[in-house]
N, C-alpha and C. Protein backbone atom coordinates (compact mmCIF):
# COMPACT_ATOMS: atom_id res chain seq x y z
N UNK A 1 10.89 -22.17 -22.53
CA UNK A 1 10.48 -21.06 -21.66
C UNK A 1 9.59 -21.61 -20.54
N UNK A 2 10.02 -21.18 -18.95
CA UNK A 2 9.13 -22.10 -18.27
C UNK A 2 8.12 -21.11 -17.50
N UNK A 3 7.12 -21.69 -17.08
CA UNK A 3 6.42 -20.59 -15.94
C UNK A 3 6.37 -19.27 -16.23
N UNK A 4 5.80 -18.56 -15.97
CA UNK A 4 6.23 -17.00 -15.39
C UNK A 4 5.05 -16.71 -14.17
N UNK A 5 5.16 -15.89 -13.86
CA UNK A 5 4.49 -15.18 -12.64
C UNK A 5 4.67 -13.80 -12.64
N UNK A 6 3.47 -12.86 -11.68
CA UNK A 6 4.46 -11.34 -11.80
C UNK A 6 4.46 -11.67 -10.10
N UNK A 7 5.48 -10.39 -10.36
CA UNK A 7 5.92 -10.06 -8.76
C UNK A 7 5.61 -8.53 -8.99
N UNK A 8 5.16 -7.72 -7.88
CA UNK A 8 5.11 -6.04 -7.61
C UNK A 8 6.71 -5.59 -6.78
N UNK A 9 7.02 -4.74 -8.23
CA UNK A 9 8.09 -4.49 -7.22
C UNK A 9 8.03 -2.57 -7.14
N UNK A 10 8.84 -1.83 -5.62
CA UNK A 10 8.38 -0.78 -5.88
C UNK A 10 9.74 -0.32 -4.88
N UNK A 11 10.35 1.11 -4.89
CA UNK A 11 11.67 1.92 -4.29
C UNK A 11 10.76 2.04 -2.76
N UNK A 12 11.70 2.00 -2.35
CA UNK A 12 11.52 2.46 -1.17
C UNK A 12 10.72 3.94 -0.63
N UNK A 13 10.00 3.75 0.64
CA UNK A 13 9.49 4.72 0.94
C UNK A 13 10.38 5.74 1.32
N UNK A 14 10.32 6.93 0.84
CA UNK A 14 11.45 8.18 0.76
C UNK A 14 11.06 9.66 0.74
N UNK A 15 11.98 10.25 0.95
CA UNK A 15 11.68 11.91 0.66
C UNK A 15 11.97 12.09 -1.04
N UNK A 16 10.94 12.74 -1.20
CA UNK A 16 10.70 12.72 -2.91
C UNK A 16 10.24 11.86 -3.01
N UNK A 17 9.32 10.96 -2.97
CA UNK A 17 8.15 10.00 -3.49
C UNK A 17 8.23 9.13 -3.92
N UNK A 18 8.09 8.06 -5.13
CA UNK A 18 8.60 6.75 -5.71
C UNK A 18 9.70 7.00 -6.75
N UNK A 19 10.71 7.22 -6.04
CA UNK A 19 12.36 7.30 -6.96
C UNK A 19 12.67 6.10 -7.16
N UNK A 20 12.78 5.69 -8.79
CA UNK A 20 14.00 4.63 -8.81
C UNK A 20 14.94 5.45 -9.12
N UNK A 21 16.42 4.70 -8.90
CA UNK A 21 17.81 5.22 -9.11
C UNK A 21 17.98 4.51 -10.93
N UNK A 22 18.87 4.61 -11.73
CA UNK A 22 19.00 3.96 -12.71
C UNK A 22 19.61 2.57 -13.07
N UNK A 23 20.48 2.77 -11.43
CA UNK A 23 20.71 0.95 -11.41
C UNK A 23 19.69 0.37 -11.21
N UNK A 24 18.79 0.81 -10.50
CA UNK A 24 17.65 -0.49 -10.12
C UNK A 24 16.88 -0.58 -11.53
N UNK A 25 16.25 0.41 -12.41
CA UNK A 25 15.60 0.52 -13.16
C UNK A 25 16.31 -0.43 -14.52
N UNK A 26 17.53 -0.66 -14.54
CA UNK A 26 18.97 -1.36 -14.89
C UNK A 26 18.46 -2.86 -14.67
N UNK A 27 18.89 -2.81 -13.26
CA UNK A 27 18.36 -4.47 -12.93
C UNK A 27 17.33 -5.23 -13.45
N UNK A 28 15.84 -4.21 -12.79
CA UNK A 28 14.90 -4.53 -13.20
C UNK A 28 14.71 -5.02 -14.55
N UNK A 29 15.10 -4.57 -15.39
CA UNK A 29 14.93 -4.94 -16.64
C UNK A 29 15.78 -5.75 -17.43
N UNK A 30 17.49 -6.17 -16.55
CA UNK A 30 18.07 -7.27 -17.08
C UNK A 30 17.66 -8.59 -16.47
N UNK A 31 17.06 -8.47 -15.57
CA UNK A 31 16.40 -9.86 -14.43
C UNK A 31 15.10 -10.49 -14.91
N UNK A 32 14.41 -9.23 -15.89
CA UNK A 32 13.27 -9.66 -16.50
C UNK A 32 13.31 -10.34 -17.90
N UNK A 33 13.99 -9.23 -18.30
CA UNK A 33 14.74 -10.12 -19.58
C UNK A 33 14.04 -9.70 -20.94
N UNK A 34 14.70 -9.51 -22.09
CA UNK A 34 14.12 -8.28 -23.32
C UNK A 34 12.68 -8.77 -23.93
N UNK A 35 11.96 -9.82 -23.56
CA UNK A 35 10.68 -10.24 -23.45
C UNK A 35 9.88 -10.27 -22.53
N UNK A 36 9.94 -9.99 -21.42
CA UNK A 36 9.06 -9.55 -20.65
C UNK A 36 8.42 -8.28 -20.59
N UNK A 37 7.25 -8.69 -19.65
CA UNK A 37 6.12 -7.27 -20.23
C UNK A 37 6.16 -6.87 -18.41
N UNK A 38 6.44 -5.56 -18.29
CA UNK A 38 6.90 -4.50 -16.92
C UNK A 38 5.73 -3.76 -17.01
N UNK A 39 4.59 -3.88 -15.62
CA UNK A 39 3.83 -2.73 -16.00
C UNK A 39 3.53 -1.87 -15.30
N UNK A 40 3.12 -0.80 -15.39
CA UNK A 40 3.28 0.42 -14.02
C UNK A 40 1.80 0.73 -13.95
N UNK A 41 1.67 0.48 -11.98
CA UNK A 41 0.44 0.10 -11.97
C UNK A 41 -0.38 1.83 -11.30
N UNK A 42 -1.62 2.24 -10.53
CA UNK A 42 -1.58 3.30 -10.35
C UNK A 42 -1.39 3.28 -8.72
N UNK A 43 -0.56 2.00 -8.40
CA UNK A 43 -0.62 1.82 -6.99
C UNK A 43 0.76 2.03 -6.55
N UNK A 44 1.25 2.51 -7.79
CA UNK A 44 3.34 2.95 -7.79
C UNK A 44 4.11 1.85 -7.65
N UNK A 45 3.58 0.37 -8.34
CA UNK A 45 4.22 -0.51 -7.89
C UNK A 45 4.30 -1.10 -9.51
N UNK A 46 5.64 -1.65 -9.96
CA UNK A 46 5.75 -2.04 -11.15
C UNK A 46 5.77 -3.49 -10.94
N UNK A 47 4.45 -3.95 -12.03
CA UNK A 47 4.18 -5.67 -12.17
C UNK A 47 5.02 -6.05 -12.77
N UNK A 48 6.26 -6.86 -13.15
CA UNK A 48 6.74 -7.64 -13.67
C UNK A 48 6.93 -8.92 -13.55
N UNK A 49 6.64 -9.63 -15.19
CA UNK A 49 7.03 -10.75 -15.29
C UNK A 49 8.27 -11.72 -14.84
N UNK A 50 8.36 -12.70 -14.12
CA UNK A 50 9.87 -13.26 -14.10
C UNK A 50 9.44 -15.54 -14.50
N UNK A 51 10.21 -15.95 -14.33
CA UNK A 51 10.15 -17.61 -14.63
C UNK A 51 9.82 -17.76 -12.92
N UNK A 52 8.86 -18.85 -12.78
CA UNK A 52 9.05 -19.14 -11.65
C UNK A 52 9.86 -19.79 -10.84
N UNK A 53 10.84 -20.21 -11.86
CA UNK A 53 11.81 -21.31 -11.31
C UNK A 53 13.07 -20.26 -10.79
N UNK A 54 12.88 -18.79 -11.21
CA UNK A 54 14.06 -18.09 -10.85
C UNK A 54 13.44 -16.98 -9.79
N UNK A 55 12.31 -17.18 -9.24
CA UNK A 55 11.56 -16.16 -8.10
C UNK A 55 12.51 -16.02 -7.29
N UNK A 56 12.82 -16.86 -6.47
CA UNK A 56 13.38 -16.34 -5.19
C UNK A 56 14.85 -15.65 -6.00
N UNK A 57 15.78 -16.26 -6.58
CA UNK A 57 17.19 -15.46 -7.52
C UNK A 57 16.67 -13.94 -7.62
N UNK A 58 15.30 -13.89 -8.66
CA UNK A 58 14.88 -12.25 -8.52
C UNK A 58 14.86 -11.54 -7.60
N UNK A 59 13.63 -12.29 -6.33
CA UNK A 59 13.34 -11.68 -5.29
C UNK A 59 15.13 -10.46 -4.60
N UNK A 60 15.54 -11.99 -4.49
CA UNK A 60 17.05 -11.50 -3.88
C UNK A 60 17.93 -10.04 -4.49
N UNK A 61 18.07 -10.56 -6.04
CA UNK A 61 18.76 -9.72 -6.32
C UNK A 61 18.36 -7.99 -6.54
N UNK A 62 16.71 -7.92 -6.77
CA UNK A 62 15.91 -6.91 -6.74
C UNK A 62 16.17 -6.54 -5.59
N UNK A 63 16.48 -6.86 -4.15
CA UNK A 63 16.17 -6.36 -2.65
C UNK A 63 17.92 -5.93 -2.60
N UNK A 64 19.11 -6.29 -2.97
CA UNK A 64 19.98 -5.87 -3.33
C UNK A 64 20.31 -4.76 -3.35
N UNK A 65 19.63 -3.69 -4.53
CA UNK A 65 19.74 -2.78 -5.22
C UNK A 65 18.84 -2.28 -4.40
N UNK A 66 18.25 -2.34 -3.09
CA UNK A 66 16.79 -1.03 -2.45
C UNK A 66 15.66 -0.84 -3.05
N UNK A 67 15.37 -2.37 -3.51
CA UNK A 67 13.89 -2.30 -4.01
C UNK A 67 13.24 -3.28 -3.11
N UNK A 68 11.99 -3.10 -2.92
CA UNK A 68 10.77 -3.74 -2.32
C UNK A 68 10.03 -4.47 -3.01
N UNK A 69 9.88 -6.21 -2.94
CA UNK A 69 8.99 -6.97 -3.99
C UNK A 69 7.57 -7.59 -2.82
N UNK A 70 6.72 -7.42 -3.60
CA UNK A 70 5.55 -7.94 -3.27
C UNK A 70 4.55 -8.71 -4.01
N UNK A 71 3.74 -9.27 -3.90
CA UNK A 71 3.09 -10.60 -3.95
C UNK A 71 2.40 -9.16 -4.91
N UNK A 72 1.99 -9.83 -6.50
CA UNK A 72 0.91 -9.00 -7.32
C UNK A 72 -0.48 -9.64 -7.07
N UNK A 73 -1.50 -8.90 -7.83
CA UNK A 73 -2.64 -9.11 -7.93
C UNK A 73 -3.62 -9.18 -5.85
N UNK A 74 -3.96 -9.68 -5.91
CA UNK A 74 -5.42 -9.94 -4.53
C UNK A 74 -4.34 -9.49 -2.79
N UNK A 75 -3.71 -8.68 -2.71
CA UNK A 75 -3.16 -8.18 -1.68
C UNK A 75 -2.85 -7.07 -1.18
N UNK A 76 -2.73 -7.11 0.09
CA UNK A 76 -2.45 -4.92 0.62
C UNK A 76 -1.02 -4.39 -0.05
N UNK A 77 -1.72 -3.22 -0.88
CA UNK A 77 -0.17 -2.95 -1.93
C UNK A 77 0.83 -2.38 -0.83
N UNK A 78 1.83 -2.29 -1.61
CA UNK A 78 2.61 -1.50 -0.32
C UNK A 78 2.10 0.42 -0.39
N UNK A 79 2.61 0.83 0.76
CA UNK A 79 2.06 2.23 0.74
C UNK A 79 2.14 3.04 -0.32
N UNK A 80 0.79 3.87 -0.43
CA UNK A 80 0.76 4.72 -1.61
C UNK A 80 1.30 5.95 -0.71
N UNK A 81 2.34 6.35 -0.55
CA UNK A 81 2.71 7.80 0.20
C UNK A 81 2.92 8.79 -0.82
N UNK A 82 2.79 10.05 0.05
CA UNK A 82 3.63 11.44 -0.47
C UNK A 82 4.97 11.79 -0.51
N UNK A 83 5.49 12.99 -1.12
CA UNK A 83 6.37 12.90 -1.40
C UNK A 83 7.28 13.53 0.09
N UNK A 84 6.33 13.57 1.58
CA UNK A 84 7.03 14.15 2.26
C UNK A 84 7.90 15.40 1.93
N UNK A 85 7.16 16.03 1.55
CA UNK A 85 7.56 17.73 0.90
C UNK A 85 8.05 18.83 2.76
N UNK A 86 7.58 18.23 3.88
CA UNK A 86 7.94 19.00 5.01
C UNK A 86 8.70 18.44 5.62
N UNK A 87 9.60 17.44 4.84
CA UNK A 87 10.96 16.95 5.64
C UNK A 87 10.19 15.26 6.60
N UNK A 88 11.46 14.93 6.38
CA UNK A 88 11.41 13.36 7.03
C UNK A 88 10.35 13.46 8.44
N UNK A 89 10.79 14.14 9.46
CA UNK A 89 10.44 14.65 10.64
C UNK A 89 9.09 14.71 11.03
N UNK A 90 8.73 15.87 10.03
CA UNK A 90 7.71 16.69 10.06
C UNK A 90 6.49 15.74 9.71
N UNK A 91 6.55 15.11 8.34
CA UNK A 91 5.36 14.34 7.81
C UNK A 91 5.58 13.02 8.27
N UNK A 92 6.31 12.92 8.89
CA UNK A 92 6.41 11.37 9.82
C UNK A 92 6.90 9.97 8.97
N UNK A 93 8.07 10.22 8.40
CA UNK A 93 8.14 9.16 7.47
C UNK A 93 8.61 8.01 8.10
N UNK A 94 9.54 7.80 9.23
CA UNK A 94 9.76 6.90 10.13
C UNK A 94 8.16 5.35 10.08
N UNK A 95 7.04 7.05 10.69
CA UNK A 95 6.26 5.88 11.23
C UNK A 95 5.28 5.69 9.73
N UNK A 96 5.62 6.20 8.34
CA UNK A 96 5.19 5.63 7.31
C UNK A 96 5.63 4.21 7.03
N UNK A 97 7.12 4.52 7.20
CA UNK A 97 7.86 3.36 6.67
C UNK A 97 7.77 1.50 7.72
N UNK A 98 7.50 2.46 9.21
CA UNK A 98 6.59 1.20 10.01
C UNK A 98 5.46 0.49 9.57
N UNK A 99 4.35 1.47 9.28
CA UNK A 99 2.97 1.14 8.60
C UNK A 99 3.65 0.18 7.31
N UNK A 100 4.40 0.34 6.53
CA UNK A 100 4.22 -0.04 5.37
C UNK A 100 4.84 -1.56 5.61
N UNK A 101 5.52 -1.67 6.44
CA UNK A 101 6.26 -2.87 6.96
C UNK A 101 4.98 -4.25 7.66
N UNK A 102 4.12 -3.41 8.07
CA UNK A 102 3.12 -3.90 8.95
C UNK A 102 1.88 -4.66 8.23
N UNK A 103 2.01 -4.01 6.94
CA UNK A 103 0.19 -4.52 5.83
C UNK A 103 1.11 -4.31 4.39
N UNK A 104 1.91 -4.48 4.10
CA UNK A 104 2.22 -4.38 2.64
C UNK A 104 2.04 -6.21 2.58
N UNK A 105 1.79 -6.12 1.36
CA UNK A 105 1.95 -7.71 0.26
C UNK A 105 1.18 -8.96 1.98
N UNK A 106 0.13 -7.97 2.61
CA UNK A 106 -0.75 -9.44 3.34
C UNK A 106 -2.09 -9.65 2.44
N UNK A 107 -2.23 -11.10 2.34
CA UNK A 107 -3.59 -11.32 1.05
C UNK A 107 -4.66 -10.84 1.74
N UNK A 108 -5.43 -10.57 0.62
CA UNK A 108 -6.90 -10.14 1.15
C UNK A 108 -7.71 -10.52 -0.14
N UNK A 109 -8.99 -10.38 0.35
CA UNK A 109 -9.87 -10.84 -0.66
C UNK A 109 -10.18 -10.01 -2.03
N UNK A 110 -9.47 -8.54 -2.18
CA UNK A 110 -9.24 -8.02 -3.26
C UNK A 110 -8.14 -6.88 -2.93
N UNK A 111 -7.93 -6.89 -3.93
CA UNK A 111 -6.81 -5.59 -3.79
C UNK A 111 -6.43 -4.71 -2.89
N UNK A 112 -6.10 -4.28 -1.96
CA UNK A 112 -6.46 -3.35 -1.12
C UNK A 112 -5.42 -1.99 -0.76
N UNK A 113 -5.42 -0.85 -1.30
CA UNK A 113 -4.87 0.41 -0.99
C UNK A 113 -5.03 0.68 -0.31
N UNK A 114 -4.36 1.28 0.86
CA UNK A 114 -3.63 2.12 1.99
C UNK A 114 -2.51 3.46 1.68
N UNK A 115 -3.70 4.47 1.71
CA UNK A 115 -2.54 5.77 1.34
C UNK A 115 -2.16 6.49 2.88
N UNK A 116 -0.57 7.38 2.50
CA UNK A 116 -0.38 8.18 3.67
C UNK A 116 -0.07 9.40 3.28
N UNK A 117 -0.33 10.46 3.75
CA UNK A 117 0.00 11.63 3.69
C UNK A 117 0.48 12.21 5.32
N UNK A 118 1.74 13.23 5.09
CA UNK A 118 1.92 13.59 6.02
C UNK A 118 1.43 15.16 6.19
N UNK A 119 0.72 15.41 5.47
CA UNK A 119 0.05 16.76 5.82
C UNK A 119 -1.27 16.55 5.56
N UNK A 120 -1.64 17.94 6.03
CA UNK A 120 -3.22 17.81 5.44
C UNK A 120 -3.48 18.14 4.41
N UNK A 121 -2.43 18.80 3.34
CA UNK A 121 -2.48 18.59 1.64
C UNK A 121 -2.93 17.25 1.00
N UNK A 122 -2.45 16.34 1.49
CA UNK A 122 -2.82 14.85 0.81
C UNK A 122 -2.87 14.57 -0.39
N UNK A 123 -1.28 14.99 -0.98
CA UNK A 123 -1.55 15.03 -2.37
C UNK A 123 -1.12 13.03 -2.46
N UNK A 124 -1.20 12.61 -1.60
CA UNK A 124 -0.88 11.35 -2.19
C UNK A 124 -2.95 10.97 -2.29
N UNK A 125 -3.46 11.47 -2.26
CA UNK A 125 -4.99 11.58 -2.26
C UNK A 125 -5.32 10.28 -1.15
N UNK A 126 -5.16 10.22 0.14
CA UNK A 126 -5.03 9.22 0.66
C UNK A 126 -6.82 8.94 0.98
N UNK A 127 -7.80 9.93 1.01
CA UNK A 127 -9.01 9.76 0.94
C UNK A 127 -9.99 9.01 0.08
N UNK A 128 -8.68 8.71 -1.04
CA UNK A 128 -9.61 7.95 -2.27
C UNK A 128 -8.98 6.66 -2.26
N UNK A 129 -8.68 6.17 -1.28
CA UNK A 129 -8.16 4.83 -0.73
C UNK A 129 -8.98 4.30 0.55
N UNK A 130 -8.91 2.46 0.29
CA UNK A 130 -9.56 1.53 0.77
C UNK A 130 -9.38 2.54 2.40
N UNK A 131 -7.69 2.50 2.82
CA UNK A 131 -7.56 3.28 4.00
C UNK A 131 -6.76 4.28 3.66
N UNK A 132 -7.00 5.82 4.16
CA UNK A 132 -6.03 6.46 4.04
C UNK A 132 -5.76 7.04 5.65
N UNK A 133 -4.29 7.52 5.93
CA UNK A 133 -3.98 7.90 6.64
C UNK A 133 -3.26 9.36 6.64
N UNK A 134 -3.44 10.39 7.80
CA UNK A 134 -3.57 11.92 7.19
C UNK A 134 -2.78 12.03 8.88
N UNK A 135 -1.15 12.52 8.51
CA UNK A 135 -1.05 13.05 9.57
C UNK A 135 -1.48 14.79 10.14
N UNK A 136 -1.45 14.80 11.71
CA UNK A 136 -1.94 15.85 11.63
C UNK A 136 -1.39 16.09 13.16
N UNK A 137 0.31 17.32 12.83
CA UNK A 137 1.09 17.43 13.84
C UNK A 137 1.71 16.23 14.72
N UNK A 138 1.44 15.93 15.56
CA UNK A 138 2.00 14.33 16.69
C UNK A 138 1.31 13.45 16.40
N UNK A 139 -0.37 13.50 15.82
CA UNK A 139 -0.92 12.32 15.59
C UNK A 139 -1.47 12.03 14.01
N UNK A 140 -2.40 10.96 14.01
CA UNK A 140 -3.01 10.17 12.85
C UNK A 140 -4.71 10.25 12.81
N UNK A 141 -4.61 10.52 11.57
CA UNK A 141 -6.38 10.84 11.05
C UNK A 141 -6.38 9.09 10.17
N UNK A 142 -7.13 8.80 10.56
CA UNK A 142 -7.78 7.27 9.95
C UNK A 142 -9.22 7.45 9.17
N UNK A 143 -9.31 7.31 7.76
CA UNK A 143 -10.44 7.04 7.10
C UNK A 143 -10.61 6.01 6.78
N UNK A 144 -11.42 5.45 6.14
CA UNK A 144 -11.82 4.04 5.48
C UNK A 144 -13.24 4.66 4.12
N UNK A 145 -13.01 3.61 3.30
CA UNK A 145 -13.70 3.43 2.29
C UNK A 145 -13.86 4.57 1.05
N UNK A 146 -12.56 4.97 0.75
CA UNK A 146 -12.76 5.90 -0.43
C UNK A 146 -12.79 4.76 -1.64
N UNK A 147 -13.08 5.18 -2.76
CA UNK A 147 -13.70 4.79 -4.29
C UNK A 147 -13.20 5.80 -5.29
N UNK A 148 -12.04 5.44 -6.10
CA UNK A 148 -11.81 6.52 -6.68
C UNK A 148 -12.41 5.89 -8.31
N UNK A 149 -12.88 5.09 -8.35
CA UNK A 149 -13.43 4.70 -9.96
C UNK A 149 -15.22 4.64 -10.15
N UNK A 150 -15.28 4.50 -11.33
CA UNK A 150 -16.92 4.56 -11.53
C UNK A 150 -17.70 5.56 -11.22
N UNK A 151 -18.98 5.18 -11.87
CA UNK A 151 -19.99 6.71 -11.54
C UNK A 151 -20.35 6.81 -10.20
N UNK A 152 -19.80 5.70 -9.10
CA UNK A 152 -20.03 6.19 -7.52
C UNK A 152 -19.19 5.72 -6.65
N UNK A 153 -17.90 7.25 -7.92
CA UNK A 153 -16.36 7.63 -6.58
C UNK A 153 -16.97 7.90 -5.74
N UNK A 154 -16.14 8.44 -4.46
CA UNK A 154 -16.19 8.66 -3.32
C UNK A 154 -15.21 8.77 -2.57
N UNK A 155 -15.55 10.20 -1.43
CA UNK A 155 -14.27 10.04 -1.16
C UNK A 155 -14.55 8.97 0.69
N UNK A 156 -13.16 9.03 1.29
CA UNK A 156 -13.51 7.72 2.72
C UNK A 156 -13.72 8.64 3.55
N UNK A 157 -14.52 8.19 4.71
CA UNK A 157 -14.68 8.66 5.44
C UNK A 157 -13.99 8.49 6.96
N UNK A 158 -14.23 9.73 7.80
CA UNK A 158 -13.55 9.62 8.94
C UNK A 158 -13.56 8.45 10.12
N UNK A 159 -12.48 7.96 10.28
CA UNK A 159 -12.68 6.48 11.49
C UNK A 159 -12.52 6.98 12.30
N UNK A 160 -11.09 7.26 12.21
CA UNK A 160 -10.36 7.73 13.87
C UNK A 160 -9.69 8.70 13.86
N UNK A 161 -9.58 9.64 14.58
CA UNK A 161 -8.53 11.15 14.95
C UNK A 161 -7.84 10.42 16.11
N UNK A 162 -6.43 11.08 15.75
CA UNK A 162 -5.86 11.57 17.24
C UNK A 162 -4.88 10.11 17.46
N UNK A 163 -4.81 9.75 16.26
CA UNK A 163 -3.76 8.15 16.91
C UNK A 163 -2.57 8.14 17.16
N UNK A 164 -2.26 7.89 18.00
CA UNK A 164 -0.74 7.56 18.43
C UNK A 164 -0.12 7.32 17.05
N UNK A 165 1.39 7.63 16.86
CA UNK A 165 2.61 6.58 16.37
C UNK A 165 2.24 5.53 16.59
N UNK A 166 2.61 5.09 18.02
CA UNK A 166 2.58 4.03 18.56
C UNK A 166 1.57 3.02 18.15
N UNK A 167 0.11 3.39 17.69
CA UNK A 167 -0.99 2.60 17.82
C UNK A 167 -1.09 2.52 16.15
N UNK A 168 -0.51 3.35 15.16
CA UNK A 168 -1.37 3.37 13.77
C UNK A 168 -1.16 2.05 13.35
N UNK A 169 0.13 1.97 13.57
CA UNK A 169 0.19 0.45 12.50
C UNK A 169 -1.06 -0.54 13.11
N UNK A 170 -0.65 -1.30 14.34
CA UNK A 170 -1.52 -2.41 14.90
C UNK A 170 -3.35 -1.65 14.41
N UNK A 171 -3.55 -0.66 14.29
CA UNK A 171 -5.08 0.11 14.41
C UNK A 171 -5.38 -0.52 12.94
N UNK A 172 -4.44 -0.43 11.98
CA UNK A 172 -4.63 -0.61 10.51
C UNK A 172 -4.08 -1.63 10.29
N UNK A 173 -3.32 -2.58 10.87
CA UNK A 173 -3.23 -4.14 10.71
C UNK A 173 -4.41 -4.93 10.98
N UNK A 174 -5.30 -4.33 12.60
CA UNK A 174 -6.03 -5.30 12.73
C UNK A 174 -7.90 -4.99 11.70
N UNK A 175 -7.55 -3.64 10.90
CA UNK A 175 -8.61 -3.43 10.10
C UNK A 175 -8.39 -4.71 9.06
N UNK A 176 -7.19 -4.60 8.54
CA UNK A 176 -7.43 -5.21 7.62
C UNK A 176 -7.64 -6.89 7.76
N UNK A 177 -6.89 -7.20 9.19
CA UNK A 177 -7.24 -8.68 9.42
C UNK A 177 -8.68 -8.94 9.60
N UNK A 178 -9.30 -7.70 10.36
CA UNK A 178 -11.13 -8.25 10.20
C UNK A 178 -12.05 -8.24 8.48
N UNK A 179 -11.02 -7.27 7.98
CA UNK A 179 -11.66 -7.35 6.13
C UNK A 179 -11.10 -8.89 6.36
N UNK A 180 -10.43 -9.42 6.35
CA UNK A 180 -9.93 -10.80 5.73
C UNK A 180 -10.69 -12.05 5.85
N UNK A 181 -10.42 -12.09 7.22
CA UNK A 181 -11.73 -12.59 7.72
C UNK A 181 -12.83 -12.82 7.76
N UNK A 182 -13.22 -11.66 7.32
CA UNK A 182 -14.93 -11.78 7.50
C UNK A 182 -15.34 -10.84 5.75
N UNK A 183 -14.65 -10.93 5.15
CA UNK A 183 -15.24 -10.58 3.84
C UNK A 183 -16.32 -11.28 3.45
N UNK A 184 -16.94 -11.10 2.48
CA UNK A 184 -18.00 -11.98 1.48
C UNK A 184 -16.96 -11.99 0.11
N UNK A 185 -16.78 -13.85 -0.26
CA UNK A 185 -15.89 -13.57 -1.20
C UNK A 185 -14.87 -12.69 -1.71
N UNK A 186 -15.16 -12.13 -2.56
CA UNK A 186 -14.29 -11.01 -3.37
C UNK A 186 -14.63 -9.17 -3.06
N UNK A 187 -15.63 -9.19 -1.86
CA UNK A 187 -16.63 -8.14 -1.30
C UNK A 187 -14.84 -7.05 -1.42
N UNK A 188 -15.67 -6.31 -1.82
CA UNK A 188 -14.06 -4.77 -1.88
C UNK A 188 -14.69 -4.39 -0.29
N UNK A 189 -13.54 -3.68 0.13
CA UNK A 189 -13.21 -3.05 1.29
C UNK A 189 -14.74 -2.16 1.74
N UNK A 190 -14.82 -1.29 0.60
CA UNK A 190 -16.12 -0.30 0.81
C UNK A 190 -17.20 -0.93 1.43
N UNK A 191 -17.40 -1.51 0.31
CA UNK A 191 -18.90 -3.15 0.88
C UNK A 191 -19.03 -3.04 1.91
N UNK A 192 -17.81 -3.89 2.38
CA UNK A 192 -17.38 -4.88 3.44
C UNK A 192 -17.56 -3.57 4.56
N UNK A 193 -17.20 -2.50 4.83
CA UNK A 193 -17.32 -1.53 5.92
C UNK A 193 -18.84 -1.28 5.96
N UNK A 194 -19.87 -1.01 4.93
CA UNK A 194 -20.70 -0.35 4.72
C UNK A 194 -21.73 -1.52 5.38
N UNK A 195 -20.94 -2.73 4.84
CA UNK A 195 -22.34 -4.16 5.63
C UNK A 195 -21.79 -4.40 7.45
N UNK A 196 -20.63 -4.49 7.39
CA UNK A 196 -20.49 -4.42 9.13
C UNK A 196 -20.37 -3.23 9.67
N UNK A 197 -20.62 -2.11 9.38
CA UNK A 197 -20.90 -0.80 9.77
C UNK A 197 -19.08 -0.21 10.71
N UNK A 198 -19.42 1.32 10.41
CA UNK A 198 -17.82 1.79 10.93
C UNK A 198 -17.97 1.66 12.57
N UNK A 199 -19.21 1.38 13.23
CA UNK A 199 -19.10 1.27 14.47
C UNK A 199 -18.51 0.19 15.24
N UNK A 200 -19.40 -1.26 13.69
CA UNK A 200 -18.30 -2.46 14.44
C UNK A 200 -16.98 -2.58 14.43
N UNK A 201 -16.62 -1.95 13.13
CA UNK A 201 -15.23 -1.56 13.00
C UNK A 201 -13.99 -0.79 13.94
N UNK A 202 -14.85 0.23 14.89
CA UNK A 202 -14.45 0.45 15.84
C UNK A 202 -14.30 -0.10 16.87
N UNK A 203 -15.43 -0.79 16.92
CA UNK A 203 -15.00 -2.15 18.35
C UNK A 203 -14.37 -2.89 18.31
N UNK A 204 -13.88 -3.30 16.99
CA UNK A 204 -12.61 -4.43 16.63
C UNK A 204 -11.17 -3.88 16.66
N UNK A 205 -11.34 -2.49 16.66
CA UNK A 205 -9.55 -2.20 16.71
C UNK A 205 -9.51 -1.40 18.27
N UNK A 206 -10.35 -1.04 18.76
CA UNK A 206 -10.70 -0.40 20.26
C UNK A 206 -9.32 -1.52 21.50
């Protein structure tokens, strides 16, 4: 038995929320193999084990079937979205599925969640994420630093109103390239905003 590693793998961003189909759920589990341990994380992304000598064979054949693999453990998960309950259109899934293209599986110095909601329901709770994003009609509501664990949850607070399509992704790419950068070690996202303050934060994506 050689190596293993996990990989995050997760369905595509969609109307109705994190659907697997039963082939993929099929695959997944003949590629892993009747000893491996599959685990479902609360970031909608399933960790599984594979050999490292057969990564890229997985990678491939998982992307096949309309699944999305990403780098596990210390990286931006891919998007935690909603289930787009007001239609593709309406809750903007186009420019979800941009965002998610833009910061999914880039390393960072810890874990880092990015939720979207396309209403102001937010049942994907995008406020209790590192970033969440809240559409609202043509544009984008930007928070930073929610905490959804320990005795000091929290929810994030407001960055930016009013963002373009056009601008969300690059606005929330280059957040997370200044967390990267300029973290302290293993410093979580919250920290890291709370010690360079949301103002510098604004001058870096301005």
């Amino acid at each position: 038995m050689g190596e293993k590693m996990k990989i995050a793998v997760a369905p595509a961003i969609q109307v109705g929320g994190s659907l697997f189909t039963p082939e993929q759920l099929s695959r997944i589990g003949f590629l892993a193999g009747p000893d491996a341990q599959i685990e479902m994380t609360s970031f909608k992304q399933l960790y599984v084990e594979v050999e490292t000598g057969r990564l890229d064979e997985v990678k491939e054949e998982l992307r096949k079937v309309g699944l999305e693999v990403y780098p596990a453990g210390f990286a931006t998960k891919s998007l935690i979205a909603c289930h787009f309950c007001r239609g593709a259109e309406d809750a903007g899934l186009e420019a979800a599925k941009k965002l998610n293209r833009a910061i999914a599986g880039i390393e960072t110095p810890t874990p880092l969640k990015v939720g979207y909601a396309g209403c102001g329901l937010g049942t994907s709770e995008p406020l209790l994420k590192d970033i969440g994003v809240v559409k609202t009609r043509d544009t984008f509501n930007i928070y930073i630093g929610g905490e959804p664990k320990g005795l000091k949850a929290s929810v994030a607070t407001l960055f930016l109103e009013g963002v373009s399509e056009e601008q969300l992704a690059p606005v929330v790419s280059k957040l997370i390239a200044y967390y990267k950068e300029n973290a302290k070690g293993k410093e979580k996202f919250k920290k890291f905003m709370e010690r360079v303050t949301i103002e510098q934060l604004k001058a870096i994506v301005a």
